[in-house]
C-alpha atoms as a PDB file:
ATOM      1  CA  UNK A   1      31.440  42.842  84.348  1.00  0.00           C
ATOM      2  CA  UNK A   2      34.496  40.716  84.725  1.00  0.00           C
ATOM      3  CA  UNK A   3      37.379  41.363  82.391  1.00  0.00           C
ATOM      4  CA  UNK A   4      40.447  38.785  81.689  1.00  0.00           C
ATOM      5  CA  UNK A   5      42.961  40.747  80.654  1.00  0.00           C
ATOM      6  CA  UNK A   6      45.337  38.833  78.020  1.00  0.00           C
ATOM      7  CA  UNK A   7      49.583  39.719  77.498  1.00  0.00           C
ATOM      8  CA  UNK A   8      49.485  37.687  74.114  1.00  0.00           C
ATOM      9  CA  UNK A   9      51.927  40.264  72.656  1.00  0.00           C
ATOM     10  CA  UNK A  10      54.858  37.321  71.726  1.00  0.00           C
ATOM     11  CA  UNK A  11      51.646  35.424  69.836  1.00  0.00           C
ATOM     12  CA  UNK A  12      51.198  37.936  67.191  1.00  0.00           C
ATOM     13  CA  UNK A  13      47.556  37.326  67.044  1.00  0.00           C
ATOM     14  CA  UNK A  14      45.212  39.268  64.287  1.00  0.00           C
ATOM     15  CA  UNK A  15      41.724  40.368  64.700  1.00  0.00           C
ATOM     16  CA  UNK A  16      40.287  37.057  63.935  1.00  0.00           C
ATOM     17  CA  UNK A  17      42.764  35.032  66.254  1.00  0.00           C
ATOM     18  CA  UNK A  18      41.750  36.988  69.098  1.00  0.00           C
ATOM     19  CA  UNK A  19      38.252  36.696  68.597  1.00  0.00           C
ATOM     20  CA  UNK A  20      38.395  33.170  68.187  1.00  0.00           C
ATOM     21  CA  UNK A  21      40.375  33.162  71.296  1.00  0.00           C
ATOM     22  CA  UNK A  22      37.690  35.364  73.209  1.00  0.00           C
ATOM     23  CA  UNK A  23      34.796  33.263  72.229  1.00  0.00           C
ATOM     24  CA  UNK A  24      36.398  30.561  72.905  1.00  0.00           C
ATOM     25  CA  UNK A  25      37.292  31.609  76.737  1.00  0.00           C
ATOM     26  CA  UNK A  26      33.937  33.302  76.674  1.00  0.00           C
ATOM     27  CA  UNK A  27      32.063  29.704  76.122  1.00  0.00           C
ATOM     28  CA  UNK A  28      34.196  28.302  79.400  1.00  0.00           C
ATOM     29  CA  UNK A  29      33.491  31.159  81.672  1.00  0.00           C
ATOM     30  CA  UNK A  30      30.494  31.673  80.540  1.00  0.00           C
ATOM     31  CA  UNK A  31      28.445  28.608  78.859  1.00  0.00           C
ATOM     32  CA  UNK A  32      28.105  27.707  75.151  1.00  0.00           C
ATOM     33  CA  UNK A  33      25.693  30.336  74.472  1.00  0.00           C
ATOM     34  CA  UNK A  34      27.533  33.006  75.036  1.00  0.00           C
ATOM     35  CA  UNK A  35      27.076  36.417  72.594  1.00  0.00           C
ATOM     36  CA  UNK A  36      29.197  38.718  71.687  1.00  0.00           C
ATOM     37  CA  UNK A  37      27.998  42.062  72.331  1.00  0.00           C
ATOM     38  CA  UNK A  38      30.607  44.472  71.210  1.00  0.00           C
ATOM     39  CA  UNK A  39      34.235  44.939  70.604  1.00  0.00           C
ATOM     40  CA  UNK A  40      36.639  47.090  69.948  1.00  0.00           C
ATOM     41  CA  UNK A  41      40.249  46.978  67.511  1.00  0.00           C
ATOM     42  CA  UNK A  42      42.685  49.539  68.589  1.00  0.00           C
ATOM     43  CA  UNK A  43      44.650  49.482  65.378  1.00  0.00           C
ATOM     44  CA  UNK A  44      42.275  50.010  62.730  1.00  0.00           C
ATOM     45  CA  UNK A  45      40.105  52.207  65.444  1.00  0.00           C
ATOM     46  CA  UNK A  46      36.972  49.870  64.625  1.00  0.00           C
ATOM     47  CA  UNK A  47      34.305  48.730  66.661  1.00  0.00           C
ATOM     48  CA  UNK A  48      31.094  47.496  66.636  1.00  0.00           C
ATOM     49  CA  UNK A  49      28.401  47.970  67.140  1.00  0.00           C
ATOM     50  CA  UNK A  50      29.258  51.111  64.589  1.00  0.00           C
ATOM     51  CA  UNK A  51      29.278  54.464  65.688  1.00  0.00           C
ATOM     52  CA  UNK A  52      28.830  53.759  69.424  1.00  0.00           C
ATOM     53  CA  UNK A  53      31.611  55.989  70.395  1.00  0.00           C
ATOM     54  CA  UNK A  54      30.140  59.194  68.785  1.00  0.00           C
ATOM     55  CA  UNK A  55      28.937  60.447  71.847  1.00  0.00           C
ATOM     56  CA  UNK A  56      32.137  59.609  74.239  1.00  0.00           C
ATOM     57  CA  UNK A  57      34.059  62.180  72.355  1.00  0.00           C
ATOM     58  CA  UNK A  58      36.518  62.833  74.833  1.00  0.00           C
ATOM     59  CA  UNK A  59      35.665  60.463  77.295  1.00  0.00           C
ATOM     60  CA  UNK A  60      37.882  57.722  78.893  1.00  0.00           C
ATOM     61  CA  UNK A  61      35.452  55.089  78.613  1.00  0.00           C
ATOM     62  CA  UNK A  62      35.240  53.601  75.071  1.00  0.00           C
ATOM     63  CA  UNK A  63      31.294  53.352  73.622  1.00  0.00           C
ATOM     64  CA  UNK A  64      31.583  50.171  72.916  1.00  0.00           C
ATOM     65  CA  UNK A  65      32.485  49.102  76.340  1.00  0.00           C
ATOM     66  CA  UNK A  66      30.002  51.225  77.776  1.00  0.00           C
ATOM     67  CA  UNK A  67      27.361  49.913  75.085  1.00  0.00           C
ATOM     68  CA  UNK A  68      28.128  46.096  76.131  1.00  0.00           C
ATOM     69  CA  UNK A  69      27.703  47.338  80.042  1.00  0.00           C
ATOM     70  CA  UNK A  70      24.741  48.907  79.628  1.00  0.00           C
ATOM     71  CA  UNK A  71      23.218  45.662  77.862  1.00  0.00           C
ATOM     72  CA  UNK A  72      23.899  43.234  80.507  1.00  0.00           C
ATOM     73  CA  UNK A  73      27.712  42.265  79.213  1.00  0.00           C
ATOM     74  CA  UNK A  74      28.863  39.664  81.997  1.00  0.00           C
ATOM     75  CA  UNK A  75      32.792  39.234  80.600  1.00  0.00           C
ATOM     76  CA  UNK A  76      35.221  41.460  78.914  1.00  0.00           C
ATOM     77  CA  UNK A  77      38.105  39.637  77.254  1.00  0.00           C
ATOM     78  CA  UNK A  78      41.330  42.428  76.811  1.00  0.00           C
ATOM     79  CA  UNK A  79      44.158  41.666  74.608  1.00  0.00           C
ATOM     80  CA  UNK A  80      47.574  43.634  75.164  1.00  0.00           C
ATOM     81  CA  UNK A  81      45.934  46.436  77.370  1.00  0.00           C
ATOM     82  CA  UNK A  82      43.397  47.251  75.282  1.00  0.00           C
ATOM     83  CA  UNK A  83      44.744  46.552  71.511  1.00  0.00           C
ATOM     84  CA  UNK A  84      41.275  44.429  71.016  1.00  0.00           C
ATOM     85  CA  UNK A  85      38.606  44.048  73.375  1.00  0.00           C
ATOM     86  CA  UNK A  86      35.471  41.456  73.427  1.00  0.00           C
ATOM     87  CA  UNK A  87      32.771  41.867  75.690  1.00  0.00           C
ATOM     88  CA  UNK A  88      30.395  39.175  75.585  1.00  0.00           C
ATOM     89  CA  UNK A  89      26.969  38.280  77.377  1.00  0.00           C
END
């Protein structure tokens, strides 16, 4: 999967910025039909889908990345070293 990894610290962005961001890199590197597969938020320690993560208890690799690679995810879009994270197919 190839990742973009984003320094957008100075813009302040929210959740919703960023994913709008995401998709909207996503749809260029990708094509218009891009999906969003799963994603992660740092600070409120969300992600979706929900509960992925259960069984990486104590791993390094976060279930919802490992979710989106297992599916066929072709781009993962990082924000401020991992603060939100997109992965999309």
């Amino acid at each position: 999967m190839k990742t973009l990894r984003l320094d957008t610290t100075e813009l302040g962005l929210d959740f919703n910025a960023a994913l709008k961001l995401a998709t909207a890199i996503s749809r260029q590197q990708l094509d218009e039909d891009a999906m969003l597969l799963s994603w992660y938020d740092r600070e409120r320690d969300l992600e979706s889908p929900a509960g992925v993560s259960e069984c990486h208890e104590g791993c390094a690799t976060k279930g919802s990345w490992d979710y989106a690679l297992n599916r066929g995810a072709r781009l993962a879009v990082e924000f401020d070293s991992g603060r939100y994270t997109f992965c999309f197919l």
